[in-house]
N, C-alpha and C. Protein backbone atom coordinates (compact mmCIF):
# COMPACT_ATOMS: atom_id res chain seq x y z
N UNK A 1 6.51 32.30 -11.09
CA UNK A 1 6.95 31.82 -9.80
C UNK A 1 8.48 31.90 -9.79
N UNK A 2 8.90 32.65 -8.40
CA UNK A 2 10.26 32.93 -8.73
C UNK A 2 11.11 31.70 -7.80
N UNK A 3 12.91 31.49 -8.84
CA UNK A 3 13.64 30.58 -8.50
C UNK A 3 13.59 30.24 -6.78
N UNK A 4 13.21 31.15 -6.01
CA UNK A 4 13.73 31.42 -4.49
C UNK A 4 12.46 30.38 -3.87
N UNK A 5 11.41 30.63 -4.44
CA UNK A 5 9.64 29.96 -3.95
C UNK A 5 10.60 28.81 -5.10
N UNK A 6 11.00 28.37 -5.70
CA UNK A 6 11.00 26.60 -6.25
C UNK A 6 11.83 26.27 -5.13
N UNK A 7 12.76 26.76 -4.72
CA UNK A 7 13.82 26.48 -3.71
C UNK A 7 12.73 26.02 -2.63
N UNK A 8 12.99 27.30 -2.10
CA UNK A 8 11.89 27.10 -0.83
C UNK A 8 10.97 25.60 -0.55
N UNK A 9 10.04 25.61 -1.82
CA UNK A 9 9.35 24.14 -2.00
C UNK A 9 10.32 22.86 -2.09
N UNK A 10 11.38 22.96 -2.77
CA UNK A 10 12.18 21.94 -2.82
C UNK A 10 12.86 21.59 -1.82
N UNK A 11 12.97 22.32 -0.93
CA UNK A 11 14.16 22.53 0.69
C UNK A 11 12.70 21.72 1.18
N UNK A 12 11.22 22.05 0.93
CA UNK A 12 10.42 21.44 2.12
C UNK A 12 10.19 20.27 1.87
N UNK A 13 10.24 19.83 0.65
CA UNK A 13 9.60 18.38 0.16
C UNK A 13 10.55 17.40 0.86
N UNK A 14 12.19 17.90 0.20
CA UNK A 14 13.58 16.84 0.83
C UNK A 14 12.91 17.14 2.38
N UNK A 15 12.48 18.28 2.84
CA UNK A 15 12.62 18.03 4.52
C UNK A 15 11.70 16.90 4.80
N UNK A 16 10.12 16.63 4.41
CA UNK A 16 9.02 16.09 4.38
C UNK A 16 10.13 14.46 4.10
N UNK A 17 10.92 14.22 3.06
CA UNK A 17 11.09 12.82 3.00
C UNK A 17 11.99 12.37 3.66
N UNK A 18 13.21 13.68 4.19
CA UNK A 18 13.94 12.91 5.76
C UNK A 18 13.15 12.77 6.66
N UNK A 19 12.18 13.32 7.01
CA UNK A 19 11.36 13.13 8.34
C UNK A 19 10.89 11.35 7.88
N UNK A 20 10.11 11.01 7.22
CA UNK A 20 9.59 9.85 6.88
C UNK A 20 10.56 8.77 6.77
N UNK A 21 11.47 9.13 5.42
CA UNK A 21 12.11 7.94 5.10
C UNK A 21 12.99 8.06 6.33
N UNK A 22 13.29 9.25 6.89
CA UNK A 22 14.61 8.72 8.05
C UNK A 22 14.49 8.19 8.80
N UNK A 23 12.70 7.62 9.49
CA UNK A 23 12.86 7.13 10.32
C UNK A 23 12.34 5.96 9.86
N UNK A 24 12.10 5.64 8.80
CA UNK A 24 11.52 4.21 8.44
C UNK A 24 12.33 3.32 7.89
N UNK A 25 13.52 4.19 7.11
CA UNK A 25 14.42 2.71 6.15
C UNK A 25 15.71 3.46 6.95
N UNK A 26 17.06 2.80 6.22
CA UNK A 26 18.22 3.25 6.65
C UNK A 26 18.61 3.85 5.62
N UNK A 27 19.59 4.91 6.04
CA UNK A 27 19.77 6.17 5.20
C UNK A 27 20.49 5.62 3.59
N UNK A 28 20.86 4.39 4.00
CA UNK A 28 21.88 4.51 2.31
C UNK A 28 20.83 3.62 1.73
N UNK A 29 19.40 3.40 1.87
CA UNK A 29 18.55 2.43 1.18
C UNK A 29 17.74 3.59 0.40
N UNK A 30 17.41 4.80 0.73
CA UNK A 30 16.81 6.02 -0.12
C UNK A 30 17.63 7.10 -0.49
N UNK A 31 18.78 7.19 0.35
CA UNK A 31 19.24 8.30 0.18
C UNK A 31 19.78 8.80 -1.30
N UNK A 32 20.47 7.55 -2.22
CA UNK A 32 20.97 7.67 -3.37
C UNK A 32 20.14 7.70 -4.13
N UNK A 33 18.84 7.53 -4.16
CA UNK A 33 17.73 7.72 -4.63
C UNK A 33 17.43 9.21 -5.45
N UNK A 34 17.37 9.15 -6.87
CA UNK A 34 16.59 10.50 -7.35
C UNK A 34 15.68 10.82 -6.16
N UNK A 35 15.32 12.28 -6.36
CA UNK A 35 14.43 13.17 -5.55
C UNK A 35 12.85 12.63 -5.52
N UNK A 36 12.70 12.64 -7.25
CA UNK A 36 11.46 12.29 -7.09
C UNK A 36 10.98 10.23 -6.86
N UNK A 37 11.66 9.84 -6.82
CA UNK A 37 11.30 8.21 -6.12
C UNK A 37 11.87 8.45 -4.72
N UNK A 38 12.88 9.49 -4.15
CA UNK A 38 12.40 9.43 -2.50
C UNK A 38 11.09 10.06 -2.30
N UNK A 39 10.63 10.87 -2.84
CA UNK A 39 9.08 11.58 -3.01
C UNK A 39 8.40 10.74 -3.35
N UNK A 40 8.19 9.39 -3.79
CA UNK A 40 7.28 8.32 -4.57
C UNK A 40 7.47 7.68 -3.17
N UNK A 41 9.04 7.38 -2.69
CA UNK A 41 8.90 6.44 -1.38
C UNK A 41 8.03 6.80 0.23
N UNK A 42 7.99 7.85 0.04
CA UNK A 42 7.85 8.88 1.14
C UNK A 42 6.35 8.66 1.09
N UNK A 43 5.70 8.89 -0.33
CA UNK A 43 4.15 8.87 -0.30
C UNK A 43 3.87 7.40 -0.15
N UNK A 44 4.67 6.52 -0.88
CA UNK A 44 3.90 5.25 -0.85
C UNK A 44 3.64 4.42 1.11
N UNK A 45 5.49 4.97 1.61
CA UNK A 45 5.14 4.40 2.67
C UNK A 45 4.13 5.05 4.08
N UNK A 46 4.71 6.22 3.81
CA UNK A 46 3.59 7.09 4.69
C UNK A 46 1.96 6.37 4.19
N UNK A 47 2.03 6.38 3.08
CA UNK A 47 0.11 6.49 3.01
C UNK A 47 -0.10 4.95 3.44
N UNK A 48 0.66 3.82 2.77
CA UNK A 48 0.36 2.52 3.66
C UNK A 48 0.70 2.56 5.27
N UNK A 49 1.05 3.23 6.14
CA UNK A 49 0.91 3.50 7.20
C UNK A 49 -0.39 4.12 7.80
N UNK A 50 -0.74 5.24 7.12
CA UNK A 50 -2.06 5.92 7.43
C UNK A 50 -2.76 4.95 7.29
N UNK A 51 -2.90 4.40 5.99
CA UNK A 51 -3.70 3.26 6.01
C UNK A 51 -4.12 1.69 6.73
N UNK A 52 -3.01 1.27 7.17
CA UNK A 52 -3.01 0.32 7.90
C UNK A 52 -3.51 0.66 9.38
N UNK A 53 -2.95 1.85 9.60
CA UNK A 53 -3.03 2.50 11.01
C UNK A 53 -4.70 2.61 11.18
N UNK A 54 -5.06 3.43 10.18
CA UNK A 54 -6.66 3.90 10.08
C UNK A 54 -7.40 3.00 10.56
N UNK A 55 -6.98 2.03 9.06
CA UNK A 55 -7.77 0.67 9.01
C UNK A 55 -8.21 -0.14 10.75
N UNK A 56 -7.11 -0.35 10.83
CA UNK A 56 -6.81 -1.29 12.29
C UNK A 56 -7.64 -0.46 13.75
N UNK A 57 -7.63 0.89 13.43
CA UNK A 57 -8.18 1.85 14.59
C UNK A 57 -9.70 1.47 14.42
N UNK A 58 -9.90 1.61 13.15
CA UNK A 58 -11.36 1.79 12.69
C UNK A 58 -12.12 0.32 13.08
N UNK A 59 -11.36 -0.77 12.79
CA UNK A 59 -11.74 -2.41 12.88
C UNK A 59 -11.60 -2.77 14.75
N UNK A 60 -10.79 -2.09 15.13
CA UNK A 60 -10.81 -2.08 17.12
C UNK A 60 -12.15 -1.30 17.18
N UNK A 61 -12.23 0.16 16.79
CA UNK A 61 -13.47 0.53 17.35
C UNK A 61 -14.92 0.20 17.26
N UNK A 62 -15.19 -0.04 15.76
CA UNK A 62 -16.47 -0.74 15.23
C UNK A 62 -16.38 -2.59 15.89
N UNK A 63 -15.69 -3.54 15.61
CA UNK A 63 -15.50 -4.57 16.29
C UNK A 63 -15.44 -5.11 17.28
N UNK A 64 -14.57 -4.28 18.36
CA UNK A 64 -14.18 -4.56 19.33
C UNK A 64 -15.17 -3.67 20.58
N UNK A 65 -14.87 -2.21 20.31
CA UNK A 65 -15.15 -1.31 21.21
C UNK A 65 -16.54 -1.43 21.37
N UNK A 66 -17.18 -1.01 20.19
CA UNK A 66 -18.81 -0.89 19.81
C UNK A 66 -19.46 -1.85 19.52
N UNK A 67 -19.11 -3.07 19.52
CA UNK A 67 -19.53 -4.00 19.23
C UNK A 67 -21.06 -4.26 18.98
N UNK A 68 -21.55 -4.63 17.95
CA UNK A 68 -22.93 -5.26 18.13
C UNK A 68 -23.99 -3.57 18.01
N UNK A 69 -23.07 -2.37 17.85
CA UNK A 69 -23.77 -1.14 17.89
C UNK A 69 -23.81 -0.60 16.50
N UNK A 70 -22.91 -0.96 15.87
CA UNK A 70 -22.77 -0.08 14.18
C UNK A 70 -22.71 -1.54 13.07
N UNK A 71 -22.48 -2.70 13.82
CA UNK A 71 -22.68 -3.94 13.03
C UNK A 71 -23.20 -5.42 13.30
N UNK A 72 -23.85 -5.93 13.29
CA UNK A 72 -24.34 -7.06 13.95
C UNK A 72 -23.26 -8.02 13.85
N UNK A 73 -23.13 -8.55 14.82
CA UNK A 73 -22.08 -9.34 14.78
C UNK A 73 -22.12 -10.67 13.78
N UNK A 74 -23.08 -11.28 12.86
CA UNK A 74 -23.30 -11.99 12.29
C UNK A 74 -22.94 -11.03 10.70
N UNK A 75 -22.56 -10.17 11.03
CA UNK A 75 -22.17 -9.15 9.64
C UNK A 75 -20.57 -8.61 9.48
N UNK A 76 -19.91 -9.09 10.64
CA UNK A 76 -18.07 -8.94 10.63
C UNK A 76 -17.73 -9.44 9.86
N UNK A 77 -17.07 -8.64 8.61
CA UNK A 77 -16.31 -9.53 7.93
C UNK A 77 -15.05 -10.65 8.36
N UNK A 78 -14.90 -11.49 7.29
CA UNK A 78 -13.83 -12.22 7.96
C UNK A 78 -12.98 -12.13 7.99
N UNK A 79 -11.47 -12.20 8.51
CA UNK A 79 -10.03 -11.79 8.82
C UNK A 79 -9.94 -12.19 7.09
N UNK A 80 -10.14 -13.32 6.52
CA UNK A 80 -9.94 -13.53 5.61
C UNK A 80 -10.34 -12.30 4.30
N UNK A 81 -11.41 -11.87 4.75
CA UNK A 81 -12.18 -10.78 3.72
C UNK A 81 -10.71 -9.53 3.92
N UNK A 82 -10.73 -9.09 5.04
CA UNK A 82 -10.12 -8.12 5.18
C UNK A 82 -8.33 -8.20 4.99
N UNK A 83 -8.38 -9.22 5.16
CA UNK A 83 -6.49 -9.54 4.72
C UNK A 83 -6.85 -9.50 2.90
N UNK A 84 -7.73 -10.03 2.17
CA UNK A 84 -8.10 -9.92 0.90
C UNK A 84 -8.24 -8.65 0.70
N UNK A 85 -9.26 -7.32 1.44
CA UNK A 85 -9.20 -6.35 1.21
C UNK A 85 -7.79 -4.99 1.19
N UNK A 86 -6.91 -5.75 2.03
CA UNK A 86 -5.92 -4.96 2.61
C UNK A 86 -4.59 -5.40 1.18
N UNK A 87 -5.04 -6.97 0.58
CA UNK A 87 -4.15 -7.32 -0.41
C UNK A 87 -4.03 -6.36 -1.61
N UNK A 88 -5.35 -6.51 -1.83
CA UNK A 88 -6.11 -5.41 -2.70
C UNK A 88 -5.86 -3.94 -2.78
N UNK A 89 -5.70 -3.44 -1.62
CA UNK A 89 -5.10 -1.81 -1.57
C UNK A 89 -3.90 -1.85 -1.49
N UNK A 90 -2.86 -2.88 -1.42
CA UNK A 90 -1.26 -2.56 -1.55
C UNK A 90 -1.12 -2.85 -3.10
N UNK A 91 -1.99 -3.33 -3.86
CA UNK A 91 -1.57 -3.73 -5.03
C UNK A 91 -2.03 -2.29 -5.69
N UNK A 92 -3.02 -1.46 -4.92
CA UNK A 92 -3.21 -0.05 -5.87
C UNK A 92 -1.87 0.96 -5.45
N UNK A 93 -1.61 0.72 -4.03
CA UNK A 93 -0.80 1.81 -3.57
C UNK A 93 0.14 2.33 -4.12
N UNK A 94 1.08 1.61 -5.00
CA UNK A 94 2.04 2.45 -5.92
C UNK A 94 1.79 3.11 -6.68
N UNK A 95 0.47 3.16 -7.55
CA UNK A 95 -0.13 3.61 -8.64
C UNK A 95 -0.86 5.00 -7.84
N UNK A 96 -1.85 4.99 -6.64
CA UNK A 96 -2.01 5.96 -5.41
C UNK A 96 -0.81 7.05 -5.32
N UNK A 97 0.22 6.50 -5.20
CA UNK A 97 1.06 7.26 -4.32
C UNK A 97 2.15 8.33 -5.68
N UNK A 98 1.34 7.58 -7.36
CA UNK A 98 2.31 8.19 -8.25
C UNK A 98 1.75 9.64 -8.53
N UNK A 99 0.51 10.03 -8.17
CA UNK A 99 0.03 11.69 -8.45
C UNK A 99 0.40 12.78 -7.92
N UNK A 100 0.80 12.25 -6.58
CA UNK A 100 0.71 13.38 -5.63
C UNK A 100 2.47 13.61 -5.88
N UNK A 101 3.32 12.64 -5.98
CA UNK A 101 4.42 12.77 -6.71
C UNK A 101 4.74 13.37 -7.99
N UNK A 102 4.40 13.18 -8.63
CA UNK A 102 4.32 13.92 -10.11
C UNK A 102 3.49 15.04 -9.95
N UNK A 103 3.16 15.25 -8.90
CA UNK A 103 2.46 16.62 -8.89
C UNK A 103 3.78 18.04 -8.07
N UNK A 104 4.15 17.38 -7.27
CA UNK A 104 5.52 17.91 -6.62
C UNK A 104 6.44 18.29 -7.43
N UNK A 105 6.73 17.25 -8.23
CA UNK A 105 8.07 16.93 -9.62
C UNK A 105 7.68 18.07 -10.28
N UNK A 106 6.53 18.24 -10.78
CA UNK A 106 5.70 20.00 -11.52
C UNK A 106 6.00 21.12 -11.11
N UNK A 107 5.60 21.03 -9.61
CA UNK A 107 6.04 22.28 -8.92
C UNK A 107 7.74 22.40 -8.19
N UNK A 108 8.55 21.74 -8.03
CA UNK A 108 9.40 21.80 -8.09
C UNK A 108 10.36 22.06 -9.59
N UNK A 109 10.09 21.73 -10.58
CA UNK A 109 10.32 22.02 -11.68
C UNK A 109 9.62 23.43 -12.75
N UNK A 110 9.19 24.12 -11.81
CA UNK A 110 7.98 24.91 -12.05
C UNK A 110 6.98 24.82 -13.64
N UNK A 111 6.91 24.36 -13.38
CA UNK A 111 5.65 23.61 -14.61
C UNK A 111 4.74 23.56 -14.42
N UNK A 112 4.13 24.12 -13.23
CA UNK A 112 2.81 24.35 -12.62
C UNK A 112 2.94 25.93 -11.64
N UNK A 113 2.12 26.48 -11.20
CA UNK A 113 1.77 27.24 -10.26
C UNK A 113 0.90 26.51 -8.64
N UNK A 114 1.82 27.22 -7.81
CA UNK A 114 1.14 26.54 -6.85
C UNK A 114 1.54 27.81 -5.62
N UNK A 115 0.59 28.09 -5.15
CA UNK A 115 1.04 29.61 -4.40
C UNK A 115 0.57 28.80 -2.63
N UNK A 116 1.76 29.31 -2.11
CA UNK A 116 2.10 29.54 -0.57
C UNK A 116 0.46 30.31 0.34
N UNK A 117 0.01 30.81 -0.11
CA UNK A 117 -1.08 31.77 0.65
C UNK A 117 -2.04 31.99 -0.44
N UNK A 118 -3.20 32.40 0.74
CA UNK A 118 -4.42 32.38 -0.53
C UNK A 118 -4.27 34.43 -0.54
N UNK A 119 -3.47 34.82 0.13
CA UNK A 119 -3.40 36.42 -0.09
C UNK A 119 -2.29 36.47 -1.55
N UNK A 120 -1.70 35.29 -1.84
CA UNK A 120 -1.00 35.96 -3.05
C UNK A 120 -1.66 35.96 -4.28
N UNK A 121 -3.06 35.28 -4.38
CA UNK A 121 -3.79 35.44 -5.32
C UNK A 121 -5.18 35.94 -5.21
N UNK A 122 -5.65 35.85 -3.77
CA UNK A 122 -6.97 36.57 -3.78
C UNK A 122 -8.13 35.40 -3.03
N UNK A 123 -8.68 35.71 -2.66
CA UNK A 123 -9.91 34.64 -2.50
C UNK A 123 -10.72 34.62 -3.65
N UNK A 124 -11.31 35.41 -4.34
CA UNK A 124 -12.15 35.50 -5.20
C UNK A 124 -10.76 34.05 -6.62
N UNK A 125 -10.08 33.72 -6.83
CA UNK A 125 -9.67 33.70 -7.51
C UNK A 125 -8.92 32.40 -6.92
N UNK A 126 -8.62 32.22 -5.54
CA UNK A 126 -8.23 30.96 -5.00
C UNK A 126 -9.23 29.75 -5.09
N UNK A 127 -10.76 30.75 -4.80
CA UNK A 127 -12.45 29.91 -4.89
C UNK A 127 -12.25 28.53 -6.41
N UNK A 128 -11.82 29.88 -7.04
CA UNK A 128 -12.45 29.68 -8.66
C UNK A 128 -11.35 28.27 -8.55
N UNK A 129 -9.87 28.43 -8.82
CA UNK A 129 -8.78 27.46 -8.26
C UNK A 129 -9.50 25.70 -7.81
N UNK A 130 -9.41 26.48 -6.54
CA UNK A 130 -10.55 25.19 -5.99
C UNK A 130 -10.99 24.17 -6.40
N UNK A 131 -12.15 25.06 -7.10
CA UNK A 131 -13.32 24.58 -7.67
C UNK A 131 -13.19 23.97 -9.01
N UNK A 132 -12.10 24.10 -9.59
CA UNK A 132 -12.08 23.68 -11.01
C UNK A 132 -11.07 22.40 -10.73
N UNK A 133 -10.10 22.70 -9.76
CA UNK A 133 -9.12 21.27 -9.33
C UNK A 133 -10.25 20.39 -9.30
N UNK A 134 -11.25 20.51 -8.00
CA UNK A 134 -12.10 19.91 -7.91
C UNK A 134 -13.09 19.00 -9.09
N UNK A 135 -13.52 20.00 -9.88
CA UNK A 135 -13.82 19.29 -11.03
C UNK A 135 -13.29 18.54 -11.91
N UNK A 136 -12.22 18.76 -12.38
CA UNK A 136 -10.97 18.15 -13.18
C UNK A 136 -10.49 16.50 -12.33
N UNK A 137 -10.28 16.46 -10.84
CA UNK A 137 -10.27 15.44 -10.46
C UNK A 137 -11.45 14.72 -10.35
N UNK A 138 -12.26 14.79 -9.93
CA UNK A 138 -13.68 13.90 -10.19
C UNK A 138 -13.58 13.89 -11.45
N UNK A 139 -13.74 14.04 -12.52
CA UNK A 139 -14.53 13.58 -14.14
C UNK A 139 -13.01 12.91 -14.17
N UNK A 140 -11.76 13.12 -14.03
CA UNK A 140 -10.68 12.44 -14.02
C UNK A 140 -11.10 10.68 -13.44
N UNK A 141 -11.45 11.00 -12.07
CA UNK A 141 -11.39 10.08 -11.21
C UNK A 141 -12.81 9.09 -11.88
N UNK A 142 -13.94 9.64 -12.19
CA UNK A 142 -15.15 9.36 -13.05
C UNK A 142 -14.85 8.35 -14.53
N UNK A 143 -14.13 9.37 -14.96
CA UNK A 143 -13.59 8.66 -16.16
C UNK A 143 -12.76 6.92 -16.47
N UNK A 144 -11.96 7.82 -15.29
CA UNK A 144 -10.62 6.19 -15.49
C UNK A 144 -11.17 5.34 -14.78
N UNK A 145 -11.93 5.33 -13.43
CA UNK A 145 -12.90 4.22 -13.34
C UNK A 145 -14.00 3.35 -14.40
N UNK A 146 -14.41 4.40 -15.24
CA UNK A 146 -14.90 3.88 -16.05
C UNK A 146 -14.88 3.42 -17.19
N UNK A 147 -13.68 3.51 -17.74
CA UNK A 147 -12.47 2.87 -18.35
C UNK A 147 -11.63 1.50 -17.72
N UNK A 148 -11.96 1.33 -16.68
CA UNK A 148 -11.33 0.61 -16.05
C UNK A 148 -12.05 -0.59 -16.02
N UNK A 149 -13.34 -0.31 -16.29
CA UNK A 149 -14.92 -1.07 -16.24
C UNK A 149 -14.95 -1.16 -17.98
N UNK A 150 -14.99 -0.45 -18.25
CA UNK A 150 -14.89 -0.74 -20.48
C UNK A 150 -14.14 -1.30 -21.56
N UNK A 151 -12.73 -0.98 -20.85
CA UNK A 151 -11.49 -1.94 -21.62
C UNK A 151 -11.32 -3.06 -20.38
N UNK A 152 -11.80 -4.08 -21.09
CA UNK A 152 -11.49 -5.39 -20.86
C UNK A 152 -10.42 -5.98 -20.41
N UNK A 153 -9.11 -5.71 -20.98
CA UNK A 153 -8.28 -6.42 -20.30
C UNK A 153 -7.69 -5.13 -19.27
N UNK A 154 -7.61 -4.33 -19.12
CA UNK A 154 -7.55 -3.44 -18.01
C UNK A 154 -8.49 -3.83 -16.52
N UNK A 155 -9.98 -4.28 -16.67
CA UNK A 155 -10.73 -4.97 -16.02
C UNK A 155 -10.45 -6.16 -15.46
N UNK A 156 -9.87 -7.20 -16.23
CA UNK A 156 -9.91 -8.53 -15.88
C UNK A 156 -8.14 -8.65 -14.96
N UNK A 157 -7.48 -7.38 -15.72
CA UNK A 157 -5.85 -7.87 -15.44
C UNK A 157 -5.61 -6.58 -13.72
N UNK A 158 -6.86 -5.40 -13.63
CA UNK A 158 -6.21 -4.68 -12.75
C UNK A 158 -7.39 -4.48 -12.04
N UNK A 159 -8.65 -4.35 -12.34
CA UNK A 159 -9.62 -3.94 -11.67
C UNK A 159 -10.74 -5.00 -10.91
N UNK A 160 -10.84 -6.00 -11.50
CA UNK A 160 -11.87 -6.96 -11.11
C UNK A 160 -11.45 -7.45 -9.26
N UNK A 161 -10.51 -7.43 -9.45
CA UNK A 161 -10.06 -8.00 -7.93
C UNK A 161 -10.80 -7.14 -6.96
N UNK A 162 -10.82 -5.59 -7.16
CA UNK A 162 -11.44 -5.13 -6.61
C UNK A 162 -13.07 -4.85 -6.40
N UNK A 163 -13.80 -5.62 -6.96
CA UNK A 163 -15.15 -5.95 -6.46
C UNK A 163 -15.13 -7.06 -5.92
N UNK A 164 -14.36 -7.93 -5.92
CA UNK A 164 -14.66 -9.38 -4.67
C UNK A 164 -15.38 -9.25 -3.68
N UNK A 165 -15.11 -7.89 -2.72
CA UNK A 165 -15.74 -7.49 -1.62
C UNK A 165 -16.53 -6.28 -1.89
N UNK A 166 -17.80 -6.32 -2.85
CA UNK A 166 -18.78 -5.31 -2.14
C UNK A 166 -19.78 -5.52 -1.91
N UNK A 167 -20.16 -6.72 -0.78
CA UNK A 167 -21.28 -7.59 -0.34
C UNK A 167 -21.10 -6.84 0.47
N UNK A 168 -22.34 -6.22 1.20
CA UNK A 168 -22.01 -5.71 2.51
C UNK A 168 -21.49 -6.26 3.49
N UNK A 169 -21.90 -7.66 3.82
CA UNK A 169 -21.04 -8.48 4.88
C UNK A 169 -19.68 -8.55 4.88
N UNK A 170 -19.11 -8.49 3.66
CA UNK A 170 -17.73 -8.00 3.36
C UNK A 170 -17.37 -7.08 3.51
N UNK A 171 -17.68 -5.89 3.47
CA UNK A 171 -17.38 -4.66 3.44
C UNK A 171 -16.59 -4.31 4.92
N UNK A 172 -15.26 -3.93 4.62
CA UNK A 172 -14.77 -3.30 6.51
C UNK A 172 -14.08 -2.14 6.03
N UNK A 173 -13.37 -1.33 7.10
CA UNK A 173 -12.65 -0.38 6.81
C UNK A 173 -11.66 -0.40 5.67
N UNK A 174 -11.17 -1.93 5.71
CA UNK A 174 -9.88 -2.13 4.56
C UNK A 174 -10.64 -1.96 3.08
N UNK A 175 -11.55 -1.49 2.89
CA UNK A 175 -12.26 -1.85 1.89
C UNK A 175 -13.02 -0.25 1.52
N UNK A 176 -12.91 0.60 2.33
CA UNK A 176 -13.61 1.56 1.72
C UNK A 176 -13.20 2.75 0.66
N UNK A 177 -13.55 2.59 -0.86
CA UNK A 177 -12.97 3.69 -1.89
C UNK A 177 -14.08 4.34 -2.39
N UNK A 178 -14.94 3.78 -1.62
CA UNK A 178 -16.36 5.06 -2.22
C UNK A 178 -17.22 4.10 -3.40
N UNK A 179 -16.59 3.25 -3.76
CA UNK A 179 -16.83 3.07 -4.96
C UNK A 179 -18.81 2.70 -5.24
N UNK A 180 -18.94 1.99 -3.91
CA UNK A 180 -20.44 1.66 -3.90
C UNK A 180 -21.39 2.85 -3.21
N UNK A 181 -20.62 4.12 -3.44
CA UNK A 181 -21.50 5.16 -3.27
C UNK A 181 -22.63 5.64 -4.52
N UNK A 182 -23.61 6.01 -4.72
CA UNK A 182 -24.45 6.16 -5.69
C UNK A 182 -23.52 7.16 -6.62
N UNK A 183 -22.75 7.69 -6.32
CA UNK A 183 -22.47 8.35 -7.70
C UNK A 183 -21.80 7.43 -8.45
N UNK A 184 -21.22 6.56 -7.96
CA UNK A 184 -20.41 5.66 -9.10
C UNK A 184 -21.40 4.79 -10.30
């Protein structure tokens, strides 16, 4: 991967975290900031935005809009559940927001390959790509969950909080990581 494509990526990422951080903090609160913690700030606050945003869209439409159609109303969780659930995902979000960062930091540092178009490598060969990210993150994602569930004080000190809510009556948008899907 040549110096001009690290550039290129690096000119887009800084562009990606003035757009965000510029309009969310004031410029001398990130700006002196290494590259990669404005890239950590950029993901953490953007994604608690998506998230809150989501969340709140999703809890108007099922609650409010549809009411009584996708949940019985004797099955709403309580403001309380969901301010608990929403506590619960800001306490993961820094730890969330450190991959996709350190994944940038790689390719900006070229320590990884990461190609612009699927014509610069092929489809037959972008598939394969894919498909193995794919795998590598699940048994990743498989794993440290279940590690997370085996070492004990990792469980009691980072993970337990997060089953409080998987009663279904508990269960709301602020709350959904898959986790009570059958593959887990």
């Amino acid at each position: 991967m040549g110096d001009e494509y690290l550039q290129q990526f690096l000119d887009e990422t800084t562009w990606y975290n003035h757009i965000v951080l510029g309009y969310l903090l004031p410029t001398n609160l990130w700006y002196p900031l290494p590259h990669f913690l404005q890239t950590w700030l950029r993901n953490y606050l953007a994604g608690t935005l998506l998230y809150l945003i989501s969340g709140f869209l999703w809890c108007f439409y099922i609650y409010y809009l549809k009411r009584n159609v996708y949940v019985p109303k004797d099955a709403i969780p309580t403001n309380k559940a969901m301010l608990l659930q929403i506590y619960v995902a800001m306490k993961a979000m820094p730890w969330y927001c450190a991959l996709p960062s350190l994944s940038e930091y790689m390719i900006e540092n070229g320590w990884t390959k990461c190609y612009d178009r699927v014509s610069e490598v092929g489809w037959l060969p972008h598939l394969l790509y894919l498909s193995l990210y794919l795998v590598f993150v699940e048994f990743g994602i498989y794993w440290m969950h279940r590690e997370l569930h085996d070492i004990k004080p990792l469980y009691k000190y980072l993970h337990a909080t997060h089953h409080i809510y998987n009663k279904q009556n508990t269960l709301s948008p602020f709350a959904g990581d898959g986790e009570d899907s059958p593959w887990w």
